[in-house]
C-alpha atoms as a PDB file:
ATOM      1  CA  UNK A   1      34.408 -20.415 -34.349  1.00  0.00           C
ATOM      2  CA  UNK A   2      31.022 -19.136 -35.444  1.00  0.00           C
ATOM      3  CA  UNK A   3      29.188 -21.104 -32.473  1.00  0.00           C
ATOM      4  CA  UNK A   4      31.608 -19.506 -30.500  1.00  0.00           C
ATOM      5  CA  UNK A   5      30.483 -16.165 -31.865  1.00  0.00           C
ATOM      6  CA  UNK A   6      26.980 -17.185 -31.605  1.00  0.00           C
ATOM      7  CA  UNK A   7      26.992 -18.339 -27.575  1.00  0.00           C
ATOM      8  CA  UNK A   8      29.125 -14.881 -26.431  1.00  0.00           C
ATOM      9  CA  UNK A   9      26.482 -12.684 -28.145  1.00  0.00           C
ATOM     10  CA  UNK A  10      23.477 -14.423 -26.821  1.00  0.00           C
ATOM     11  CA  UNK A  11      25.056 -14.572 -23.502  1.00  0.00           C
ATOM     12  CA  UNK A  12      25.930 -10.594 -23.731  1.00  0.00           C
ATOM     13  CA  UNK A  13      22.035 -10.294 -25.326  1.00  0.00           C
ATOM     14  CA  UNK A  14      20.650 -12.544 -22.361  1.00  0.00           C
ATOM     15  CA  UNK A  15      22.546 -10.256 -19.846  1.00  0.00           C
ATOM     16  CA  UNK A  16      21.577  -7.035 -21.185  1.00  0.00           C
ATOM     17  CA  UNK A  17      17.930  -8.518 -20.870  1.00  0.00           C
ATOM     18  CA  UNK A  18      18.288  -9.397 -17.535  1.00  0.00           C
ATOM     19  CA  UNK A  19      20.295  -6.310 -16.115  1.00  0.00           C
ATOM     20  CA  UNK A  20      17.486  -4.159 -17.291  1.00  0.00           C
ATOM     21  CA  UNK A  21      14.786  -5.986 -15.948  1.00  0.00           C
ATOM     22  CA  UNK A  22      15.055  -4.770 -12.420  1.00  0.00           C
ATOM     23  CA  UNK A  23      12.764  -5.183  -9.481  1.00  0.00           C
ATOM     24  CA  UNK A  24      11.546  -2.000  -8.688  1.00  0.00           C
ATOM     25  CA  UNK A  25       9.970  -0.883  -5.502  1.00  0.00           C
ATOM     26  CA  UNK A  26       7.139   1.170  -4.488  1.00  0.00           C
ATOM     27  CA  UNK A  27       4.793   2.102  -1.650  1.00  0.00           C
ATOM     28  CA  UNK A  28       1.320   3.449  -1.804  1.00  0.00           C
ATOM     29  CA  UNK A  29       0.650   6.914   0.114  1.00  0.00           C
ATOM     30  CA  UNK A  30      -3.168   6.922  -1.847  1.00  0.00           C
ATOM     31  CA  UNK A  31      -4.317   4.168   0.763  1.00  0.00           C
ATOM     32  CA  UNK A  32      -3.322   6.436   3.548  1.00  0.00           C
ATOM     33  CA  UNK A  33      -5.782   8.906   2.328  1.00  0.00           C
ATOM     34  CA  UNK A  34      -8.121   6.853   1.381  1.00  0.00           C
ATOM     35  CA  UNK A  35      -7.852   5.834   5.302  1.00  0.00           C
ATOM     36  CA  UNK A  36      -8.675   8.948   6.546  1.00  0.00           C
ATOM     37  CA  UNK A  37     -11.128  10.127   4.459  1.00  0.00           C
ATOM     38  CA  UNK A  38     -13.013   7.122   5.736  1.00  0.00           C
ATOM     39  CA  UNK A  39     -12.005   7.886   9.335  1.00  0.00           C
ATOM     40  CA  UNK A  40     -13.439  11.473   9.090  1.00  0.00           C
ATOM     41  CA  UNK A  41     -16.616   9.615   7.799  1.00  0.00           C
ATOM     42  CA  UNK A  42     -17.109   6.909  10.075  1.00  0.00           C
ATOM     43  CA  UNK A  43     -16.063   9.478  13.179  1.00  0.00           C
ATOM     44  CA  UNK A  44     -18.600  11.503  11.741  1.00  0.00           C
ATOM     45  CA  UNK A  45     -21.329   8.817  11.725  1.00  0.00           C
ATOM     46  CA  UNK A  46     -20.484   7.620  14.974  1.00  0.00           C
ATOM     47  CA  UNK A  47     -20.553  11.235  16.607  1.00  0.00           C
ATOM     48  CA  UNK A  48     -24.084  11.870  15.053  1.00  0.00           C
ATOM     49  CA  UNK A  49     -24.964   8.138  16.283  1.00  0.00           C
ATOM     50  CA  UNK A  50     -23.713   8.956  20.381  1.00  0.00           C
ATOM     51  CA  UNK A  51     -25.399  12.870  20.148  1.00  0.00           C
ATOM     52  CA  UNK A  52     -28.924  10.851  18.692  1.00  0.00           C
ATOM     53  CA  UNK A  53     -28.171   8.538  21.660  1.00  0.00           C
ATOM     54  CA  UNK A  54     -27.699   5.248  19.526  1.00  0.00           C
ATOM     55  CA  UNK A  55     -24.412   4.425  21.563  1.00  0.00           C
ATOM     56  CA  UNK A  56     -22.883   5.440  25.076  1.00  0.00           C
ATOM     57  CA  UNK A  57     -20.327   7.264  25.196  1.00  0.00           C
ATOM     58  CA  UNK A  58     -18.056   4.101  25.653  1.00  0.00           C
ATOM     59  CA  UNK A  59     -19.122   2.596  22.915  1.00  0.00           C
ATOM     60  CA  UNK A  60     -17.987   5.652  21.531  1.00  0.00           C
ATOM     61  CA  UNK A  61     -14.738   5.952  22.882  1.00  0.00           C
ATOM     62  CA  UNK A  62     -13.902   2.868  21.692  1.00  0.00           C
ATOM     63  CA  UNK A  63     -15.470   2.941  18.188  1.00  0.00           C
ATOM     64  CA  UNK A  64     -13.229   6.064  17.779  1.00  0.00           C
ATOM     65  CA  UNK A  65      -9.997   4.846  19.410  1.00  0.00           C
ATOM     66  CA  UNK A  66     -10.414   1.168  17.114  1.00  0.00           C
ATOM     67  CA  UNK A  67     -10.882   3.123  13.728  1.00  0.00           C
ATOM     68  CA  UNK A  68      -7.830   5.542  14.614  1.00  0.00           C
ATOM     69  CA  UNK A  69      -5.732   2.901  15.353  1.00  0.00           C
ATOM     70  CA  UNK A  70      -6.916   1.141  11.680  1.00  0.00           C
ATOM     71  CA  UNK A  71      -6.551   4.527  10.383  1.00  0.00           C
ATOM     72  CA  UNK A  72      -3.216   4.538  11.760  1.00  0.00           C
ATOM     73  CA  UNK A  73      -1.621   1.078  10.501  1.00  0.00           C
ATOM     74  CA  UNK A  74      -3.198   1.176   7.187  1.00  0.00           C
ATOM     75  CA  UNK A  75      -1.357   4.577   6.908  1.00  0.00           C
ATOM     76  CA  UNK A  76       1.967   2.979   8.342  1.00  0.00           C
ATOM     77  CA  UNK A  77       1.362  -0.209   5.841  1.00  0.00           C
ATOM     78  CA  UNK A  78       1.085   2.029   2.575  1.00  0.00           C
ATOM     79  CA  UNK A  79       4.517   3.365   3.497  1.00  0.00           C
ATOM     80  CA  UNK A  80       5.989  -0.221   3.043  1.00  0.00           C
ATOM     81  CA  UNK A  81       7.580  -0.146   0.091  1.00  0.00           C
ATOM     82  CA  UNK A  82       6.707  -3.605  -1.970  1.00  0.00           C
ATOM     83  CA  UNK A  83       8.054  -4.843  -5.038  1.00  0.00           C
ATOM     84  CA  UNK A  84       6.345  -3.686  -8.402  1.00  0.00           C
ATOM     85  CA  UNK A  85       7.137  -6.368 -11.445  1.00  0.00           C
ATOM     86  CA  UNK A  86       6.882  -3.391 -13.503  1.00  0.00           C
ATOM     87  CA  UNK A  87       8.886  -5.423 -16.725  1.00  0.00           C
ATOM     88  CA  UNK A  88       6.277  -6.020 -19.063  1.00  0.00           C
END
C-alpha cells in the first residue's frame, strides 16, 4: 500500500513538473530596429558615395532597393515568434 502511495505522488509531483514547464514563445521587434538603423546608415553612405561620384546612379538604385528589401525581411523575420526554453 505504501508503494502505492509512493508511485501516485511522484506521478502527481512529475506532472506538476511538467505542466509548468511550458514552451513559451517569443519574437524579437529589437532586430527590426536594429535593421533600420543600419539601413539609414548604409543609405546614408551610399548617397554620399553616388553625390562624390563613387557609383552611378544604378548602382545606386540598386544598392538602395537590395538593403530595403534586407531591411524589410529581417523586420518581417523578428516578428516570427520562436520558441524560448525559458525553464531553467
Amino acid at each position: 500500500m505504501f508503494t502505492i502511495k509512493k508511485h501516485l505522488f511522484l506521478i502527481v509531483v512529475i506532472y506538476c513538473i511538467f505542466s509548468k514547464c511550458q514552451p513559451e514563445y517569443a519574437n524579437s521587434p529589437e532586430l527590426c530596429l536594429v535593421a533600420n538603423a543600419q539601413l539609414e546608415s548604409a543609405l546614408a553612405k551610399d548617397l554620399d558615395d553616388f553625390n562624390n561620384g563613387r557609383m552611378n546612379q544604378e548602382q545606386y538604385e540598386r544598392a538602395k532597393r537590395n538593403r530595403e528589401t534586407g531591411a524589410l525581411g529581417l523586420c518581417l523575420i523578428s516578428l516570427i515568434k520562436r520558441k524560448q526554453n525559458s525553464n531553467f
